[in-house]
Protein backbone atom coordinates (compact mmCIF):
# COMPACT_ATOMS: atom_id res chain seq x y z
CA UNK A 1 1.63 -0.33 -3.30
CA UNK A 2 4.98 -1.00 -4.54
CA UNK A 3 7.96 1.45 -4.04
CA UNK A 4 8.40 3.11 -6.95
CA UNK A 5 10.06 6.53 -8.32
CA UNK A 6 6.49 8.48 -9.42
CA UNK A 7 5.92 12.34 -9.07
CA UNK A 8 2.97 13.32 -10.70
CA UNK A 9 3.52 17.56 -11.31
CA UNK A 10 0.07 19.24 -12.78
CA UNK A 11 0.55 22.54 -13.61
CA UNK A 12 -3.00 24.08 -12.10
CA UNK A 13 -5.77 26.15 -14.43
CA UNK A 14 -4.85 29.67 -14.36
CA UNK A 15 -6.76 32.87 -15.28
CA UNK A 16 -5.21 36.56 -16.19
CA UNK A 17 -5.29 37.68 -12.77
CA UNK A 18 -4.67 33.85 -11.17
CA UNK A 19 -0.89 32.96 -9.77
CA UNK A 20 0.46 29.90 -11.12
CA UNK A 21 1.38 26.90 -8.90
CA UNK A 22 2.16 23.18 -8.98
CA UNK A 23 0.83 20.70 -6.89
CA UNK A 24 2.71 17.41 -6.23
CA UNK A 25 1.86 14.20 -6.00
CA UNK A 26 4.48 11.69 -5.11
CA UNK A 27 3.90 8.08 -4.65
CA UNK A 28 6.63 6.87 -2.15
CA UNK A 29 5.41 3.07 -1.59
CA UNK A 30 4.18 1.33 1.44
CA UNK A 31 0.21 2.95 1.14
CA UNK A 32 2.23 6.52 1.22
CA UNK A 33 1.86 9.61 -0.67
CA UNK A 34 3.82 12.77 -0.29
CA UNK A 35 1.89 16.36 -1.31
CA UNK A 36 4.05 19.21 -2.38
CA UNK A 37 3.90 22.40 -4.42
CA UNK A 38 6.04 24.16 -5.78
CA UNK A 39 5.43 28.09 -6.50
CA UNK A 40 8.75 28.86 -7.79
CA UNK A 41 7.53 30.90 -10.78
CA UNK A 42 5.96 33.23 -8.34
CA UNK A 43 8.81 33.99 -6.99
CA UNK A 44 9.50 35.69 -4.65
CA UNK A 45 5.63 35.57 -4.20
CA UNK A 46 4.57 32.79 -1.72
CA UNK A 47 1.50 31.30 -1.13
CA UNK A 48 0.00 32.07 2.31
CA UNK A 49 -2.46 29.10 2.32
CA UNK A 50 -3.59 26.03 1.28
CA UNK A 51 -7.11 24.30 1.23
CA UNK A 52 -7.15 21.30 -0.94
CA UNK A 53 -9.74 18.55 -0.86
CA UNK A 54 -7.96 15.39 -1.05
CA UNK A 55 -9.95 12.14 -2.20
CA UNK A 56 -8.94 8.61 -3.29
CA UNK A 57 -10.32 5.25 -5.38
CA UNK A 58 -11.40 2.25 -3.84
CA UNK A 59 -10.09 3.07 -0.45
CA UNK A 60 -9.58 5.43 2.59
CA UNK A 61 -7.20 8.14 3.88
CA UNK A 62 -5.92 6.49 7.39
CA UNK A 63 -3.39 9.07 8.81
CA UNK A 64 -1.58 11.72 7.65
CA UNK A 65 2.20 12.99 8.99
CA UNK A 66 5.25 14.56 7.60
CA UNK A 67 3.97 18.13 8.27
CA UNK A 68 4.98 21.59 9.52
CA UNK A 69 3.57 22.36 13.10
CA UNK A 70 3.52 25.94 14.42
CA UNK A 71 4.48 30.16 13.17
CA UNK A 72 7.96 30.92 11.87
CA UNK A 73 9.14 27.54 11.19
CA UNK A 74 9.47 27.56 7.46
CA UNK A 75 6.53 25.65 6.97
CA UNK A 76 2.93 25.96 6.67
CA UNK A 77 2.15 25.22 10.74
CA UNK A 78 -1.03 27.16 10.86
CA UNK A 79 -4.04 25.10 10.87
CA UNK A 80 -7.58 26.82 10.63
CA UNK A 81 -9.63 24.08 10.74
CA UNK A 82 -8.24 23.33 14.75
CA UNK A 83 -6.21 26.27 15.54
CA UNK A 84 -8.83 28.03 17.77
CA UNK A 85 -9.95 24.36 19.52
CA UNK A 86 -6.48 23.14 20.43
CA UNK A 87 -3.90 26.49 20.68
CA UNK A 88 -3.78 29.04 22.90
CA UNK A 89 -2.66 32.52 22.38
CA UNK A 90 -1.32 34.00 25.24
CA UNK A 91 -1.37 37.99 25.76
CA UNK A 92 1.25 38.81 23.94
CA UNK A 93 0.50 36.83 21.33
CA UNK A 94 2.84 34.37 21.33
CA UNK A 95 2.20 30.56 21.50
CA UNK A 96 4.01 28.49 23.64
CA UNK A 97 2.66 25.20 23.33
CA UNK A 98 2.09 23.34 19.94
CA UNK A 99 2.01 19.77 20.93
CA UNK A 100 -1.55 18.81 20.98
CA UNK A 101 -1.68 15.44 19.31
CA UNK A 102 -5.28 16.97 17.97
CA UNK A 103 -3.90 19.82 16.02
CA UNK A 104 -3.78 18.53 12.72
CA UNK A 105 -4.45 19.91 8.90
CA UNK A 106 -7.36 18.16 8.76
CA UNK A 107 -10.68 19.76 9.00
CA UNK A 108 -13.16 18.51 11.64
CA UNK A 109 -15.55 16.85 9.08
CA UNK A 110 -18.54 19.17 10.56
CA UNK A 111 -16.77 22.55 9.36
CA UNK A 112 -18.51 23.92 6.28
CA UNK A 113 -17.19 22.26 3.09
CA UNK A 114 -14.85 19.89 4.78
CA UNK A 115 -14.69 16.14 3.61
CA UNK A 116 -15.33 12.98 6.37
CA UNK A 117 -11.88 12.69 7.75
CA UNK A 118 -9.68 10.17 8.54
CA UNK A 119 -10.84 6.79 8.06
CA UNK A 120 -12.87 7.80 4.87
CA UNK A 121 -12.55 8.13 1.40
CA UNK A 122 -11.63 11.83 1.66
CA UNK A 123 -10.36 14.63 3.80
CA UNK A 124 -9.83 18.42 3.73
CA UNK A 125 -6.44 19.70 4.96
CA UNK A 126 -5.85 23.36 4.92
CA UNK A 127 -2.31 24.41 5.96
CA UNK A 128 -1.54 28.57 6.77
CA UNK A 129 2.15 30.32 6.93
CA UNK A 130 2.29 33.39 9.81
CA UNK A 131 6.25 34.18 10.31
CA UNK A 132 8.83 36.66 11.46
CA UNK A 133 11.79 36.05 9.19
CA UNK A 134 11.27 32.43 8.56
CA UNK A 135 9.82 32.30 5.70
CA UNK A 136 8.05 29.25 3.84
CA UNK A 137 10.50 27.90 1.20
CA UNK A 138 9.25 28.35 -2.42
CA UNK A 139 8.61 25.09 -3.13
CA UNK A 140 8.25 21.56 -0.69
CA UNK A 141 6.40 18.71 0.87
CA UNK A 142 3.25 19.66 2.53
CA UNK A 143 2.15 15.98 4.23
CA UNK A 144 2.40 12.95 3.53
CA UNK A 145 -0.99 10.77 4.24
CA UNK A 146 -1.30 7.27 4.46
CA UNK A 147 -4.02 5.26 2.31
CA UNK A 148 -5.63 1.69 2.82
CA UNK A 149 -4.02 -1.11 0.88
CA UNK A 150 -5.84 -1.34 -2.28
CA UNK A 151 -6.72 2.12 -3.17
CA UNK A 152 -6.00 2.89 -6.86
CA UNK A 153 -5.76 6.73 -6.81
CA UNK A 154 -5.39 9.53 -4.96
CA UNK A 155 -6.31 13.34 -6.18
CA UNK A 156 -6.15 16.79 -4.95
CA UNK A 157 -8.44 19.40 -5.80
CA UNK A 158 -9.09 22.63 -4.06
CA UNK A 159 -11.55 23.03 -1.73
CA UNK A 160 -13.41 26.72 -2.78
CA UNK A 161 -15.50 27.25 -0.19
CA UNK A 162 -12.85 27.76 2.26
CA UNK A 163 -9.91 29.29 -0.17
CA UNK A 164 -8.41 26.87 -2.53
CA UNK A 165 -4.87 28.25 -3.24
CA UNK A 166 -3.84 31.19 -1.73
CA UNK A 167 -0.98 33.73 -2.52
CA UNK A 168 0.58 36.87 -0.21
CA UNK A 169 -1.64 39.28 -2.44
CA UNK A 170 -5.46 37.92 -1.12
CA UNK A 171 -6.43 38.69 -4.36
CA UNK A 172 -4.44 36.03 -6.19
CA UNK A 173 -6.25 33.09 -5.59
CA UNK A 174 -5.53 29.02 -7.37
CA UNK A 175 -7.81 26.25 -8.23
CA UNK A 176 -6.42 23.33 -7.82
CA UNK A 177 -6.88 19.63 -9.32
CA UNK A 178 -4.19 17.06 -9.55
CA UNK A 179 -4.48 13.08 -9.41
CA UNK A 180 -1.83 10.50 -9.55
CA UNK A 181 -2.27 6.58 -10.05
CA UNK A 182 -1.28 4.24 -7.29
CA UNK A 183 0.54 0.99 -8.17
CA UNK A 184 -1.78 -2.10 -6.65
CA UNK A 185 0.49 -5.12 -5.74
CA UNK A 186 -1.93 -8.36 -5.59
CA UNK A 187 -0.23 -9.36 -1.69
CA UNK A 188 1.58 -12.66 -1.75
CA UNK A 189 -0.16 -15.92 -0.88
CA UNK A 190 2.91 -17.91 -0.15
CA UNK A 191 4.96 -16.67 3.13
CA UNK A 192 7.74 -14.43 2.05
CA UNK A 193 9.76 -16.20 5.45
CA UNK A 194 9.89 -19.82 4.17
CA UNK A 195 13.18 -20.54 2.50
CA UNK A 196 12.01 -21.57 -0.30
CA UNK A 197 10.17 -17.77 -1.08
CA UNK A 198 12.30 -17.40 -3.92
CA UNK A 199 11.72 -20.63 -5.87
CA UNK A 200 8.04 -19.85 -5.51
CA UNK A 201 8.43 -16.73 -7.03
CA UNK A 202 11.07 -18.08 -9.76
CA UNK A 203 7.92 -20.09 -10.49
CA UNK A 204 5.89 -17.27 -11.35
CA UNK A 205 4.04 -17.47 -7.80
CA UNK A 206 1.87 -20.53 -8.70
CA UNK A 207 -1.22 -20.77 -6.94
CA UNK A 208 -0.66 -24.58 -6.13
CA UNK A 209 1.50 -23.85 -3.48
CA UNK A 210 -0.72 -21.74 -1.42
CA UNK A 211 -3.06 -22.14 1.29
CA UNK A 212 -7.10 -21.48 1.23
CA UNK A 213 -6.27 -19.67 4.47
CA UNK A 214 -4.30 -16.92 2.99
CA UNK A 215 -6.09 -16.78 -0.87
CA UNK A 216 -9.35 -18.72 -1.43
CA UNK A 217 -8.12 -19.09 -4.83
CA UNK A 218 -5.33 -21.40 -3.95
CA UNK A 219 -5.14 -24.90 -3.93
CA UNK A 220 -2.11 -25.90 -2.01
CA UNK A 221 -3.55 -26.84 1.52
CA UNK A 222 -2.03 -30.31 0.73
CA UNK A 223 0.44 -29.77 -1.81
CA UNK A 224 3.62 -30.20 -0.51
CA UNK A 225 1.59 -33.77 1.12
CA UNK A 226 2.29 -34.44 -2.54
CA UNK A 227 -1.30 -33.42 -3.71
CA UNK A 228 -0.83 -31.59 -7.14
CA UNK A 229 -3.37 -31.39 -8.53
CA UNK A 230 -5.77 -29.74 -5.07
CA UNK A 231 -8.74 -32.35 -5.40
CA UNK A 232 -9.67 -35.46 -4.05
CA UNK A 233 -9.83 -38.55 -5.83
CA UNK A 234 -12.53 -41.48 -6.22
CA UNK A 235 -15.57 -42.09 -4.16
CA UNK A 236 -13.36 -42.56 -1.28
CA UNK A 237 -12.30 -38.96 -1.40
CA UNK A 238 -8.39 -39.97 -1.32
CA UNK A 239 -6.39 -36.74 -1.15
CA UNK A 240 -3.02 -38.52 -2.59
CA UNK A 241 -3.54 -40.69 -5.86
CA UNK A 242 -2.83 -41.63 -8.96
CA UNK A 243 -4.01 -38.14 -10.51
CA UNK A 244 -1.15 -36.66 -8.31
CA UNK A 245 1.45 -39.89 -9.50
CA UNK A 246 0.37 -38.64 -13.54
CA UNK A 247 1.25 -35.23 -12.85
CA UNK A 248 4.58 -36.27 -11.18
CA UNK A 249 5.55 -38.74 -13.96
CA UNK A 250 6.08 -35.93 -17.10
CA UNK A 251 7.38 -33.58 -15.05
CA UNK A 252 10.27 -36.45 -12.92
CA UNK A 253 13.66 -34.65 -13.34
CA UNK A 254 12.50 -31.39 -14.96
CA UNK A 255 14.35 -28.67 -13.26
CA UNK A 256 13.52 -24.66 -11.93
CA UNK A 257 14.51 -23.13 -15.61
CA UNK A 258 12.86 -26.07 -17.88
CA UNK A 259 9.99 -23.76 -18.51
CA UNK A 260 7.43 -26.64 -19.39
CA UNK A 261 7.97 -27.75 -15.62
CA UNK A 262 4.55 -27.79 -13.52
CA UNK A 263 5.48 -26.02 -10.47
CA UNK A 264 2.59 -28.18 -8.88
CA UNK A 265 4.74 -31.28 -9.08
CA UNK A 266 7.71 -30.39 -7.11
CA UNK A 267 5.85 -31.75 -3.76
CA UNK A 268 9.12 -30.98 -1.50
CA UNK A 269 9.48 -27.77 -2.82
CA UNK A 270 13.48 -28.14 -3.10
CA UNK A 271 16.23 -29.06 -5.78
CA UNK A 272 17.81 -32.21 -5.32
CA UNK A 273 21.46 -33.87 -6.25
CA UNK A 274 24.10 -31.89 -8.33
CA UNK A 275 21.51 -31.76 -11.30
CA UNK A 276 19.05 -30.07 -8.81
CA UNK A 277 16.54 -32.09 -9.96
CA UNK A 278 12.94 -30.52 -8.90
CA UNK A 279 11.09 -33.08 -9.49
CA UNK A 280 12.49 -36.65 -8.41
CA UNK A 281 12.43 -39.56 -5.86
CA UNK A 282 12.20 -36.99 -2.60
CA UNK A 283 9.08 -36.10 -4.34
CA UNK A 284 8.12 -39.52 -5.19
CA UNK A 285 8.75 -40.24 -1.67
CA UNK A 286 6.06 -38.10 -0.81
CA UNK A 287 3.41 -39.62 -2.79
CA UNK A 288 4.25 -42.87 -1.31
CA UNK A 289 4.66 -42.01 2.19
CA UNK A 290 0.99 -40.27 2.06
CA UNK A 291 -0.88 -42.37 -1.02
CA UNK A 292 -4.84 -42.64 -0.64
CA UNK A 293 -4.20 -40.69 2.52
CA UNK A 294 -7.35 -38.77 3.22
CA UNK A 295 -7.88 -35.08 4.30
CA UNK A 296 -8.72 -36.18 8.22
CA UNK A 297 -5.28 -37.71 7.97
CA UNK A 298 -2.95 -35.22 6.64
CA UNK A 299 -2.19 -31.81 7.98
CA UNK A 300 -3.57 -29.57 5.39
CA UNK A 301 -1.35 -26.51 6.50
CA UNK A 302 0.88 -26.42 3.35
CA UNK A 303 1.68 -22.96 2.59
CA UNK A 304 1.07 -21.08 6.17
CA UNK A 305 3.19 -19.22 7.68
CA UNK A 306 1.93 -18.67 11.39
CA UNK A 307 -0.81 -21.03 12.92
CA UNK A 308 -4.49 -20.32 11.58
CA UNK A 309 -7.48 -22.27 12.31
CA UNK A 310 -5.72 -24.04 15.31
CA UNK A 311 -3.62 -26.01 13.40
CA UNK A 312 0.39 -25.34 13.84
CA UNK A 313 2.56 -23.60 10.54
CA UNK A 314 4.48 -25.71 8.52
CA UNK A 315 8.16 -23.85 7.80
CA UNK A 316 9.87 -24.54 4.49
């Protein structure tokens, strides 16, 4: 998912009798997703509790972090779900140890209602506030939870069975449902470490340049051999011919910004002389140095950035 500025605010269903409260949804890049609320027009209601059901698209829920632990913290620490497996009250009712790495918001996936957990498609979180003078702020970040690359959309809706939204007055209860679209980046198929990353993606990422390896749509395994057009030639099966010398000749001292330049051609993958010529004799050179060269005999590693297949990376 790319990093981007998104907060997705859905102002929930409300009846007569119903408080009014807005979920969240804020997509802060790198798979993550932050879940707030915000009950300010209750004020100086709060809500006591939250039990929200929270699904995605085409992917799974993998962690989730970023969220209040314990009573009188200014958060919502309480955790129904695990409270009476992990915590221990003592006798006068205090608590003195919160740290058990099981005592999450997440429901066991066996408790009535409750979605599969981590590591599926959905899970339920429900999130309590118990406090002295600390008081949950009005509005704020719940969690944040961590998706699989890929997934498309994430949404919130309250789970009923075990309370959906609730305020300070028991009575005043919130359904909930709220979804915000994640931002899929395709990942890149050329290393981001080679120096020449950003002339790849100058190029508008070309395919040509990759590696099987990485995207079985490429065609670059032998590219920067000087193989541009990712076929073999003839009966013989030569890797480097005269197909590749055509597609070098219209494009021979086309540069980076000539826009009718065929990325494919530029077989060293650099600019050369003061006119930064990207296609020209180093390139050349390249077709001669490997011409009717056959697979068996050339590396076939163009485009990798760490060793795959037993065969060592080629840096750019």
């Amino acid at each position: 998912m790319r990093k981007m500025i998104l907060a997705l605010a859905v102002v929930l269903l409300a009846a007569p009798a119903w408080a009014v409260v807005t979920i969240t949804l804020t997509d802060l890049g790198d798979n993550k997703v932050a879940i707030g609320y915000d009950a300010r027009s209750e004020s100086p209601k709060l809500v006591r509790a939250f039990a929200l059901d929270v699904n995605v698209a085409d992917g799974t829920i993998d962690d989730i972090n970023g969220y209040a632990i314990g009573d009188d913290n200014g958060g919502y620490g309480i955790f129904p779900g695990n409270f009476s497996r992990y915590i221990t009250v003592l006798a006068n009712g205090t608590v003195d140890n919160w740290s058990d790495p099981n005592y999450t918001p997440v429901a066991p996936a066996d408790d009535p209602g409750a979605l599969g957990g981590l590591g599926t498609d959905g899970i339920t979180i429900e999130m309590g506030s118990l406090y002295d003078t600390n008081d949950p702020d009005p509005c704020g970040v719940l969690c944040i939870v961590t998706v699989s690359e890929g997934t498309t959309k994430l949404c919130v809706n309250g789970n009923a069975i075990r309370g959906n939204i609730v305020m300070e007055d028991a009575a005043e209860k919130v359904p909930v449902q709220a979804c915000i679209p994640l931002v899929v980046i395709e990942p890149d198929c050329f290393p981001s470490t080679f120096t020449t990353y950003a002339d790849w993606q100058t190029y508008g990422k070309p395919k040509c340049w990759c590696n099987k390896l990485v995207d079985p749509a490429a065609t670059g395994d032998y590219q920067c051999d000087g193989d541009g057009d990712g076929a073999t030639q003839g009966i013989a099966k030569y890797r480097i011919y005269t197909n590749d010398l055509n597609l070098l000749i219209p494009n021979w001292q086309k540069k980076i910004t000539d826009p009718t330049i065929n990325p494919c051609a530029d077989y060293d993958h650099k600019g050369q002389g003061i006119a930064k010529y990207r296609v020209y004799t180093n390139d050349l050179q390249k077709l001669i140095d490997n011409w009717q060269k056959k697979d068996a005999a050339l590396p076939g590693n163009c485009g990798l950035a760490v060793a795959t297949g037993g065969k060592p990376a080629r840096p750019e």
